[in-house]
PDB file of N, CA and C in Angstrom:
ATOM      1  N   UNK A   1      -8.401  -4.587  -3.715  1.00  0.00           N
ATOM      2  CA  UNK A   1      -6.974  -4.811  -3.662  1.00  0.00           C
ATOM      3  C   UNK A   1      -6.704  -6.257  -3.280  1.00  0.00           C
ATOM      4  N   UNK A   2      -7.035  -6.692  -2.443  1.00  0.00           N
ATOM      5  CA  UNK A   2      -7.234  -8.268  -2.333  1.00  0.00           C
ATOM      6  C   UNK A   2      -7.557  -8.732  -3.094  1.00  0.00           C
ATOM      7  N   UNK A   3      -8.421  -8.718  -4.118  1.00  0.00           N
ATOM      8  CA  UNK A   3      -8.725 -10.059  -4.709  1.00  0.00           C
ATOM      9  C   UNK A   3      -7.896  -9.715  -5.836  1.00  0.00           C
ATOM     10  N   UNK A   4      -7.141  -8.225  -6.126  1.00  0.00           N
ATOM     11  CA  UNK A   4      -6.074  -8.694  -7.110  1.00  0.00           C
ATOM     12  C   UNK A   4      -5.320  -9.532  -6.483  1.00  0.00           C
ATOM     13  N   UNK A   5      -4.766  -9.274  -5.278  1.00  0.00           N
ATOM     14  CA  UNK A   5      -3.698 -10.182  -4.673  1.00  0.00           C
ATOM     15  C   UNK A   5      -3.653 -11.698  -4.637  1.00  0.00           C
ATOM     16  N   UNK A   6      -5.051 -11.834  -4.493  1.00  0.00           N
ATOM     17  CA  UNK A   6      -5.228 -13.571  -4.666  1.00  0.00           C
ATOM     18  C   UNK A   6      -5.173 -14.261  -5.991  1.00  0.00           C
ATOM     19  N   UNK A   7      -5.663 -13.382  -6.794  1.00  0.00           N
ATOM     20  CA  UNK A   7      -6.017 -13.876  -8.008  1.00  0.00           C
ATOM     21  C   UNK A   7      -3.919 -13.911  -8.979  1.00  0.00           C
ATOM     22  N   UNK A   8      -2.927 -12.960  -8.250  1.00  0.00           N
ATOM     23  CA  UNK A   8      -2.044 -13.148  -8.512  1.00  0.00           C
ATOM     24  C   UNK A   8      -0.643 -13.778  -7.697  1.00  0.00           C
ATOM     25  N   UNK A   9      -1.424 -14.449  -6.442  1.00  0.00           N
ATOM     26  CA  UNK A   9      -0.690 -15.449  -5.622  1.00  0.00           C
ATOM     27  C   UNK A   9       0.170 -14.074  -4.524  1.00  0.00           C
ATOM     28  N   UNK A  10      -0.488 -12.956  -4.797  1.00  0.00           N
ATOM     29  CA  UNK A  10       0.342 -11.954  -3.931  1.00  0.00           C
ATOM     30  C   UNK A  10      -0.023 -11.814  -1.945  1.00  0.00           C
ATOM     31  N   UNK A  11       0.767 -12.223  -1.127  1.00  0.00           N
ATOM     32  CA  UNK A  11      -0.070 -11.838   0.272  1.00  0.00           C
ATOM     33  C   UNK A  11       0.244 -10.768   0.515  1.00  0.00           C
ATOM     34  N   UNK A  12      -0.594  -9.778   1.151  1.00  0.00           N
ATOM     35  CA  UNK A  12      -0.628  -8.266   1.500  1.00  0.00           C
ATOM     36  C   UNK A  12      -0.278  -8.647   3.171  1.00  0.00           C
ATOM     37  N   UNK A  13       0.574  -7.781   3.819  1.00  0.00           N
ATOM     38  CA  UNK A  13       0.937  -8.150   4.981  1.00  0.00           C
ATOM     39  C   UNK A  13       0.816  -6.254   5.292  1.00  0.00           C
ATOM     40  N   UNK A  14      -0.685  -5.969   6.241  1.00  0.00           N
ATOM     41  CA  UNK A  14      -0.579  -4.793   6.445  1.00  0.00           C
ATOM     42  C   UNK A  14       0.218  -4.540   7.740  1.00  0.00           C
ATOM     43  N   UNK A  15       0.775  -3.488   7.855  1.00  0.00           N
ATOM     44  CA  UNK A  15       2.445  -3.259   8.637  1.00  0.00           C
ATOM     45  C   UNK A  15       1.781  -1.848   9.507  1.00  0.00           C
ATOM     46  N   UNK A  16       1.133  -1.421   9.334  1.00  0.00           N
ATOM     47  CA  UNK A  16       0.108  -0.006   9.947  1.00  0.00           C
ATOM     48  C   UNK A  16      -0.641   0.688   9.192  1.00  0.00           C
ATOM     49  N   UNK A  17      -2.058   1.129   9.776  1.00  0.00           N
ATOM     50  CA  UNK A  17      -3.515   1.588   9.314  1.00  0.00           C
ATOM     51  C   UNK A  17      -3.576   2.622  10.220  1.00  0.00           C
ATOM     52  N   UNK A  18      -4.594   2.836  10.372  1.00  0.00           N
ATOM     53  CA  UNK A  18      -4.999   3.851  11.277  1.00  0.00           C
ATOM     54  C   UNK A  18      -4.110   4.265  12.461  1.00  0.00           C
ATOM     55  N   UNK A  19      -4.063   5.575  12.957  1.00  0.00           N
ATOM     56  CA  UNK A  19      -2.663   6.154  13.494  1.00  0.00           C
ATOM     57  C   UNK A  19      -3.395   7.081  14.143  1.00  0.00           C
ATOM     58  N   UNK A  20      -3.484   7.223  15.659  1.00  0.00           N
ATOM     59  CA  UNK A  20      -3.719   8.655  15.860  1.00  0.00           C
ATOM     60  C   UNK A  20      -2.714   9.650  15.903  1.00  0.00           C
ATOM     61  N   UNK A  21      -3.047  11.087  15.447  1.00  0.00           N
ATOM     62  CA  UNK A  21      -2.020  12.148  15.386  1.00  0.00           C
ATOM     63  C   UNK A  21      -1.333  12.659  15.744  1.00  0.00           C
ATOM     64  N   UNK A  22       0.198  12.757  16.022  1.00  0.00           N
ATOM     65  CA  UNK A  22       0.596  13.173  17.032  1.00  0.00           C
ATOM     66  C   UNK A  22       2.077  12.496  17.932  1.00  0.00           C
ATOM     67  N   UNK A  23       1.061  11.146  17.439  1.00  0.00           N
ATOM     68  CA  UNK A  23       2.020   9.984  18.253  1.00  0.00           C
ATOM     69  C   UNK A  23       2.886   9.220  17.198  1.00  0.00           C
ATOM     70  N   UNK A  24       4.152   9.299  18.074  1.00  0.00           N
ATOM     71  CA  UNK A  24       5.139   8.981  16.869  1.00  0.00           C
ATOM     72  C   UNK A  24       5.299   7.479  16.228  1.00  0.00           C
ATOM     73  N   UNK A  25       5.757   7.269  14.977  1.00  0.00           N
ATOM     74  CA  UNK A  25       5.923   6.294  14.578  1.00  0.00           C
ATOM     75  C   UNK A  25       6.482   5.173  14.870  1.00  0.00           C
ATOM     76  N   UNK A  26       6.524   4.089  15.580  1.00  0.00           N
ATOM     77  CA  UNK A  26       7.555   2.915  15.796  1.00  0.00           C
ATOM     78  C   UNK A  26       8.557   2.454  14.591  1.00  0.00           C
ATOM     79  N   UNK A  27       9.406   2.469  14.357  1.00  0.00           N
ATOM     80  CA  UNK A  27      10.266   2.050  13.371  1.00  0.00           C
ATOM     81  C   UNK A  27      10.143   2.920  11.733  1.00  0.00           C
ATOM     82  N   UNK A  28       9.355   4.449  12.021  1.00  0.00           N
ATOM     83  CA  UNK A  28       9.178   4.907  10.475  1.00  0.00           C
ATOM     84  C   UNK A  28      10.621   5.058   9.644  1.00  0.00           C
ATOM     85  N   UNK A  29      10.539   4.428   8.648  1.00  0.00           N
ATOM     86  CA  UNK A  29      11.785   5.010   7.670  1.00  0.00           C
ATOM     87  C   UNK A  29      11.775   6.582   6.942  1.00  0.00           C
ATOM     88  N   UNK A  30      10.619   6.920   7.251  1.00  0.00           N
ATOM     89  CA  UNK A  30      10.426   8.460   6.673  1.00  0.00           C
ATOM     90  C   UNK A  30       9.440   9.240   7.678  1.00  0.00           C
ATOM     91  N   UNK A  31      10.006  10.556   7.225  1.00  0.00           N
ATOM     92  CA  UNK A  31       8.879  11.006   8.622  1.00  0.00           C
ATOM     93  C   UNK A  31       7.461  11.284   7.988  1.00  0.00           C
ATOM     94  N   UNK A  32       6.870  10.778   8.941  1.00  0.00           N
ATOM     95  CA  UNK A  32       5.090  10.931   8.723  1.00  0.00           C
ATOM     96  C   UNK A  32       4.769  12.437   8.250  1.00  0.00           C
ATOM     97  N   UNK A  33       3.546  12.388   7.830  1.00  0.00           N
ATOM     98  CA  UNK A  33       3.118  13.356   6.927  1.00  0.00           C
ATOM     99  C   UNK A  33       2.178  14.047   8.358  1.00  0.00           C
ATOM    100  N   UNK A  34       2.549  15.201   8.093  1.00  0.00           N
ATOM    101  CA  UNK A  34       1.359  15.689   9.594  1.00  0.00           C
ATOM    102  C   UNK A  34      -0.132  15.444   8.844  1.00  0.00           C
ATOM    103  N   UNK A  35      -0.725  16.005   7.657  1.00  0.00           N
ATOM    104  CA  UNK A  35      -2.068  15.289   7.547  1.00  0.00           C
ATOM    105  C   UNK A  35      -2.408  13.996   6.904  1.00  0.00           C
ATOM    106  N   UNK A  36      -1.549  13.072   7.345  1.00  0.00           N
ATOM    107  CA  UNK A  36      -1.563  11.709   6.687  1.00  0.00           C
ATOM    108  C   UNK A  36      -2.775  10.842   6.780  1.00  0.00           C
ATOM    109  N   UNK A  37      -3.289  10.558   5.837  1.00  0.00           N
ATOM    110  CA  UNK A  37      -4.828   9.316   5.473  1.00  0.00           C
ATOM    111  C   UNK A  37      -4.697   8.911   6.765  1.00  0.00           C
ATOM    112  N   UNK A  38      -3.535   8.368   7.521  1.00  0.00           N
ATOM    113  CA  UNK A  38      -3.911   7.271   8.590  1.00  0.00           C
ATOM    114  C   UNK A  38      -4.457   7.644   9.620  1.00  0.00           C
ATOM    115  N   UNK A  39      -4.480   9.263   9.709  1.00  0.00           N
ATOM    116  CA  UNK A  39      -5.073   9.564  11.023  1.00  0.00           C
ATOM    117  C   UNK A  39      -6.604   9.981  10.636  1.00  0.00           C
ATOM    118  N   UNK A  40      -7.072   9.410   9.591  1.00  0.00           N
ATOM    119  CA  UNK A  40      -8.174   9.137   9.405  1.00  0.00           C
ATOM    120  C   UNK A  40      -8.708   7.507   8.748  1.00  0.00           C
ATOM    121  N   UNK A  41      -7.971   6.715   9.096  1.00  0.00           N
ATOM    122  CA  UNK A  41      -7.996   5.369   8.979  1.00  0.00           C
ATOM    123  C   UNK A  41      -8.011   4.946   7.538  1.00  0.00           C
ATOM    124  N   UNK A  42      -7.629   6.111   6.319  1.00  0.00           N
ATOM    125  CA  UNK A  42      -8.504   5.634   5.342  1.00  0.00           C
ATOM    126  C   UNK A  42      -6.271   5.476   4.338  1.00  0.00           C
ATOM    127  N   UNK A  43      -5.861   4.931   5.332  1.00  0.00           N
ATOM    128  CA  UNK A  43      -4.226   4.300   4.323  1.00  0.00           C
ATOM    129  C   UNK A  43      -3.680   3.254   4.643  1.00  0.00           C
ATOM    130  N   UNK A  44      -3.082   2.312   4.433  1.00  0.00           N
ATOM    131  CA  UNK A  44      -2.365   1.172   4.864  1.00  0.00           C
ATOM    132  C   UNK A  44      -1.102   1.525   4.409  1.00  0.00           C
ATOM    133  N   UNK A  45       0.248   1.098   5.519  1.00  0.00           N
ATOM    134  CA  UNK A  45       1.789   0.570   5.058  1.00  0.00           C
ATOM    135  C   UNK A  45       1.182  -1.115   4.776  1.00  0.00           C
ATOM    136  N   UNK A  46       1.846  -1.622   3.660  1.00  0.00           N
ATOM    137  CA  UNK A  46       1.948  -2.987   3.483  1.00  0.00           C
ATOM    138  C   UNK A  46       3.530  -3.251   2.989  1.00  0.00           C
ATOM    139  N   UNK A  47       3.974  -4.758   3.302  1.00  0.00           N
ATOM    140  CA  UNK A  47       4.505  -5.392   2.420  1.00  0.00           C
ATOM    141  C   UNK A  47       4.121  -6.133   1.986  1.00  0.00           C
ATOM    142  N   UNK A  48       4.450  -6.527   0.797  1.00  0.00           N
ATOM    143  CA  UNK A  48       3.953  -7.748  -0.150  1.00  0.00           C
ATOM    144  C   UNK A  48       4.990  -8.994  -0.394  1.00  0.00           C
ATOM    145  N   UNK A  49       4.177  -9.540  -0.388  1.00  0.00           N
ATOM    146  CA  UNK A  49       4.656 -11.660  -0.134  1.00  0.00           C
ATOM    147  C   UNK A  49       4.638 -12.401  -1.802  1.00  0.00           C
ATOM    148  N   UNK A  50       5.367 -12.175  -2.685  1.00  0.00           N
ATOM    149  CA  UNK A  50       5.257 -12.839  -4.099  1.00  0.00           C
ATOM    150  C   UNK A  50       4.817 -14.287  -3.806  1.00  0.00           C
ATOM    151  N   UNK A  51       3.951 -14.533  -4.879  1.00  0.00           N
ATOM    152  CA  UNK A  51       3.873 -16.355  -5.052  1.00  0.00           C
ATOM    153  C   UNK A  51       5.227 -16.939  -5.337  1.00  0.00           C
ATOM    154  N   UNK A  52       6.271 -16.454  -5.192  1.00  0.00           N
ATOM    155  CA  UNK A  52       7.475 -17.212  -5.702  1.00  0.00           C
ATOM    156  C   UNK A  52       7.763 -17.456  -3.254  1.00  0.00           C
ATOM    157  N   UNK A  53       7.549 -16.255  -2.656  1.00  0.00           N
ATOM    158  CA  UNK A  53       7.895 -16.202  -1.574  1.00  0.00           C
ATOM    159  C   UNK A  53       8.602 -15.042  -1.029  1.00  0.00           C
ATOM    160  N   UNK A  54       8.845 -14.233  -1.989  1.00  0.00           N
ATOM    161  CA  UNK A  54       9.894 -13.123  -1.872  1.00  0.00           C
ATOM    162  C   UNK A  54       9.228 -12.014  -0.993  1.00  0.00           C
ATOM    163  N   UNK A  55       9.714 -10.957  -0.126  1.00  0.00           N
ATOM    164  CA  UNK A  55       8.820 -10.597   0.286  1.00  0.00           C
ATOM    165  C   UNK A  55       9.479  -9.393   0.310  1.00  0.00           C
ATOM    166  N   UNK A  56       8.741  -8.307  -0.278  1.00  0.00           N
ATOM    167  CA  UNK A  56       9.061  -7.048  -0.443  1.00  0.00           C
ATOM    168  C   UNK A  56       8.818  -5.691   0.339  1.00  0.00           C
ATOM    169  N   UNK A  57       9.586  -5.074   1.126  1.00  0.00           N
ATOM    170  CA  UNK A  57       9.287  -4.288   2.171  1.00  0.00           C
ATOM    171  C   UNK A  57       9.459  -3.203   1.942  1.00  0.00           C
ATOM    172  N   UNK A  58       9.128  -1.810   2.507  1.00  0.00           N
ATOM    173  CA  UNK A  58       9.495  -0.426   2.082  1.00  0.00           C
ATOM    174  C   UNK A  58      10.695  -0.543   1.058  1.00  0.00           C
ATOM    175  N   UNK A  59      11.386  -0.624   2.092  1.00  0.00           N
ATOM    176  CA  UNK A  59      13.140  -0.095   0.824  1.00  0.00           C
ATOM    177  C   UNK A  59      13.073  -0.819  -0.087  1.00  0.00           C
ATOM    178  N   UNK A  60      12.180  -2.127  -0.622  1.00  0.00           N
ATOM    179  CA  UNK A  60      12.383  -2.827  -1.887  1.00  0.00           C
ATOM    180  C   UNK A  60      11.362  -2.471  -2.378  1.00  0.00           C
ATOM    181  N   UNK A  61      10.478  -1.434  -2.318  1.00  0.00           N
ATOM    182  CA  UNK A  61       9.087  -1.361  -2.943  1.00  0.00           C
ATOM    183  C   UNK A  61       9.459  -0.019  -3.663  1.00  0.00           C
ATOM    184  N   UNK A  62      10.587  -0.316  -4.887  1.00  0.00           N
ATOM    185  CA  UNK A  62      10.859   0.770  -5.575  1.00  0.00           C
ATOM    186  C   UNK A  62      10.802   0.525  -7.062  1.00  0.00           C
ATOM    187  N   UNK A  63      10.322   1.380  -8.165  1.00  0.00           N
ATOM    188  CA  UNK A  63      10.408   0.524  -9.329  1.00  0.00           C
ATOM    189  C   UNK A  63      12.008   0.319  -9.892  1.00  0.00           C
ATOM    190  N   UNK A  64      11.682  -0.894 -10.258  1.00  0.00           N
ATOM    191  CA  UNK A  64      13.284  -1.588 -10.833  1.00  0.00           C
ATOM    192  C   UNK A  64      13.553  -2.435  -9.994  1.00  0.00           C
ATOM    193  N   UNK A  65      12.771  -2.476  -8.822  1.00  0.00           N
ATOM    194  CA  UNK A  65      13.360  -3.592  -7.424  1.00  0.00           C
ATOM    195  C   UNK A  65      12.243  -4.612  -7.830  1.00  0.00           C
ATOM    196  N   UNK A  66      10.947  -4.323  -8.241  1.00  0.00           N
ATOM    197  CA  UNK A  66       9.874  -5.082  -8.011  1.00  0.00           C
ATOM    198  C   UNK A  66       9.918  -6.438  -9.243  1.00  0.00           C
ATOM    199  N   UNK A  67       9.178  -7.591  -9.119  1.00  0.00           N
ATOM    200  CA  UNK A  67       9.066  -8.643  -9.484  1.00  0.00           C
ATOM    201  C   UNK A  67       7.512  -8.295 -10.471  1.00  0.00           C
ATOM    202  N   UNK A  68       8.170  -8.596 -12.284  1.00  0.00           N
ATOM    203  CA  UNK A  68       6.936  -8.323 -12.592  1.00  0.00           C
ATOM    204  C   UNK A  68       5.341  -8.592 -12.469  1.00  0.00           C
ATOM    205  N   UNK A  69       5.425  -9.434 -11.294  1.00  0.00           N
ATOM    206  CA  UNK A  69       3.926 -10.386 -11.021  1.00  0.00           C
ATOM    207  C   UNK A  69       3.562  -8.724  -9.870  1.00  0.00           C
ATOM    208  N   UNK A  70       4.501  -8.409  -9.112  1.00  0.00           N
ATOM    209  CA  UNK A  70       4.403  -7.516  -8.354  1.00  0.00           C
ATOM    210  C   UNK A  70       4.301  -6.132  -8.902  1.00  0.00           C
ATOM    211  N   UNK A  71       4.843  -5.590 -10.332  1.00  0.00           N
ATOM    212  CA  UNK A  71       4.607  -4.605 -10.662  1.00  0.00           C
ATOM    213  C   UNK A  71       3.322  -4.400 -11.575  1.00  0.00           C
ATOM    214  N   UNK A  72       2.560  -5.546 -11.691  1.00  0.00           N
ATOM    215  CA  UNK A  72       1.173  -5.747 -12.186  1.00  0.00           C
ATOM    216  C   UNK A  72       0.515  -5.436 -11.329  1.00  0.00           C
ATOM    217  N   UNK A  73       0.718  -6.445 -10.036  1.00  0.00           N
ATOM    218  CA  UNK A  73      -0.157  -5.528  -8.714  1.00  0.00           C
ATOM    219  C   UNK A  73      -0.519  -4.076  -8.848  1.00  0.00           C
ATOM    220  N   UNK A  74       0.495  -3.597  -8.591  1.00  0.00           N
ATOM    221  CA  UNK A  74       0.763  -2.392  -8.627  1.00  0.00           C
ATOM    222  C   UNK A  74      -0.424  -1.414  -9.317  1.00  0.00           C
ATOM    223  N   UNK A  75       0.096  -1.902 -10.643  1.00  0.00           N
ATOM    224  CA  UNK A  75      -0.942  -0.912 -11.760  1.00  0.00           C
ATOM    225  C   UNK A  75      -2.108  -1.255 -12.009  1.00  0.00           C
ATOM    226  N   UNK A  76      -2.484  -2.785 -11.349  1.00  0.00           N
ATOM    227  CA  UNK A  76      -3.766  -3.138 -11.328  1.00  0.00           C
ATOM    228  C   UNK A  76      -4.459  -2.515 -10.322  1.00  0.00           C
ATOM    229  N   UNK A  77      -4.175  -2.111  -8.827  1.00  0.00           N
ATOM    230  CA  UNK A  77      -4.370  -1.159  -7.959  1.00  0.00           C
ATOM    231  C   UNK A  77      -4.582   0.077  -8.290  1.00  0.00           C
ATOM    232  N   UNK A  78      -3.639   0.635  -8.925  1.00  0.00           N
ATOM    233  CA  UNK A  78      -3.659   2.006  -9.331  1.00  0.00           C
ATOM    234  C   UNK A  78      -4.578   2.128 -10.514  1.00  0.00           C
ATOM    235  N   UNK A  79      -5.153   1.105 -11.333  1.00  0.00           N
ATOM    236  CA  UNK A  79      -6.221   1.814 -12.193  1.00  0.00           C
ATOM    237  C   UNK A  79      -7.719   1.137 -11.854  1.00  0.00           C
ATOM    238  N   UNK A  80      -7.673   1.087 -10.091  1.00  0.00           N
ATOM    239  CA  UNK A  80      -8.739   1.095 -10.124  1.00  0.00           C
ATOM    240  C   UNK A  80      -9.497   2.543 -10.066  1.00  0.00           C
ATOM    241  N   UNK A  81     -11.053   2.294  -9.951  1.00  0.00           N
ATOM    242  CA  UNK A  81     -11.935   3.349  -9.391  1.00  0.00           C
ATOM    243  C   UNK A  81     -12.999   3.197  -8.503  1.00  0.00           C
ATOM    244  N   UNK A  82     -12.971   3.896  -7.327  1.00  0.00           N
ATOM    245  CA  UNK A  82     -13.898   3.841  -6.740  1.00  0.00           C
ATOM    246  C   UNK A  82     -14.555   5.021  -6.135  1.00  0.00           C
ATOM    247  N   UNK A  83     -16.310   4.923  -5.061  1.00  0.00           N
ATOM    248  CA  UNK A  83     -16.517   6.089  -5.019  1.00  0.00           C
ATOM    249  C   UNK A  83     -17.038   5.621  -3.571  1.00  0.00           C
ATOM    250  N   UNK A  84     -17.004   6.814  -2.787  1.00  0.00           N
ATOM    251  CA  UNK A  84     -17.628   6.705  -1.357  1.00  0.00           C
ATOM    252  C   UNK A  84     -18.514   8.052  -1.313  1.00  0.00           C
ATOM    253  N   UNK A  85     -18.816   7.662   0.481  1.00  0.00           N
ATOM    254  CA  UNK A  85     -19.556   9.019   0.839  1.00  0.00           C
ATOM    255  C   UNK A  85     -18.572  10.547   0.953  1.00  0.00           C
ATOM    256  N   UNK A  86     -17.406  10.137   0.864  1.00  0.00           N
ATOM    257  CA  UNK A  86     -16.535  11.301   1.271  1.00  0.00           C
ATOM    258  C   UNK A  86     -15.358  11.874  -0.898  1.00  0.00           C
ATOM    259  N   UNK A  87     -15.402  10.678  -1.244  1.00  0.00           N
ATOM    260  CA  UNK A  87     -14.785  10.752  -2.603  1.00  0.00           C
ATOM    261  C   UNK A  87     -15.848  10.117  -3.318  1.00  0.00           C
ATOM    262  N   UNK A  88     -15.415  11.023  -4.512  1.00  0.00           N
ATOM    263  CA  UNK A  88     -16.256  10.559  -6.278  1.00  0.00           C
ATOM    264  C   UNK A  88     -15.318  10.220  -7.206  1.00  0.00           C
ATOM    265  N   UNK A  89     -15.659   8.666  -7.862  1.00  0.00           N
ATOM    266  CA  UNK A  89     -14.667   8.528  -8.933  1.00  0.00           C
ATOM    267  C   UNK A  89     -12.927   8.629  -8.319  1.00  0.00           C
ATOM    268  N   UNK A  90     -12.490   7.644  -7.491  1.00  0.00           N
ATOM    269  CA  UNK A  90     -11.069   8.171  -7.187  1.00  0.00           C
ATOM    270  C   UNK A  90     -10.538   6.729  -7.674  1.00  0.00           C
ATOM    271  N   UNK A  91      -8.916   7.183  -7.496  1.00  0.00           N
ATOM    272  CA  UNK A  91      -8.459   6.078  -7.738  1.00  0.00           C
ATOM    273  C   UNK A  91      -7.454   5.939  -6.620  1.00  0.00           C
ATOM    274  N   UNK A  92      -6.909   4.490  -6.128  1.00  0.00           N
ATOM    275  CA  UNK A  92      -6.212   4.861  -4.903  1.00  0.00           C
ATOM    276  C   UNK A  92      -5.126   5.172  -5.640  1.00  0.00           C
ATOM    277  N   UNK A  93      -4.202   5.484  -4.414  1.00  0.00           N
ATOM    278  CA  UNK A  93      -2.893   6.645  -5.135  1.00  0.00           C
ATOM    279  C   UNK A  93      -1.643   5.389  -3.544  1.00  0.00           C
ATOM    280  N   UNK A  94      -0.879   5.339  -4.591  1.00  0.00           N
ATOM    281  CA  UNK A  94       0.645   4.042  -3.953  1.00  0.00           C
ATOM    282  C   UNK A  94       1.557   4.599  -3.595  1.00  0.00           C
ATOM    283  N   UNK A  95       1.636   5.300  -2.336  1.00  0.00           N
ATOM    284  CA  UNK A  95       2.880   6.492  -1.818  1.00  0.00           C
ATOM    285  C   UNK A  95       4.423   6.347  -2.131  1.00  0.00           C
ATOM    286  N   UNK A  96       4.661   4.864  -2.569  1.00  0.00           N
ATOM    287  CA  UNK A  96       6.217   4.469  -2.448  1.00  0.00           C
ATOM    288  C   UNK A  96       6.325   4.314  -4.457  1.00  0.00           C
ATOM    289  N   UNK A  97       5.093   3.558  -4.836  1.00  0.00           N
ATOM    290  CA  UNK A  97       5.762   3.507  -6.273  1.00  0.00           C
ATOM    291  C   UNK A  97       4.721   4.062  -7.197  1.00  0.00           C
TER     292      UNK A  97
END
């Protein structure tokens, strides 16, 4: 995911990762998912920083809001694949768009 970001002037500004369960959100705009990735470290909230400067946060990270350098991100993320000790063949999955 980074080196799409670099390679398209995008900065990733992670906003919260890992979460233990239970404990409530500081500033959530939606309510947390009781089995959410983060309470297994494996999700990031980000906003994203365009090479123009623009900087796109939850409520603007909707399609039709996004900047097409930013909606490339996007689908360049989403068709990746990868595999670990816990997943085979996945692709990450973008909760907001």
């Amino acid at each position: 995911m980074n080196d799409i970001a670099l390679s398209r002037g995008i900065k990733i500004d992670i906003t919260s990762a890992a979460r233990p369960a239970g404990q409530p959100v500081k500033g959530a705009k939606v309510d947390p998912a009781k089995d959410s990735f983060h309470h297994v470290g494996r999700a990031v909230d980000v906003n994203l920083v365009d090479k123009d400067g623009n900087r796109y946060k939850f409520d603007d990270l909707m399609p039709g809001n996004l900047s097409e350098n930013i909606q490339g991100f996007v689908a360049d993320v989403k068709a990746l694949r990868f595999s670990t000790s816990v997943d085979t063949d996945r692709a990450p999955r973008w909760g907001r768009i």
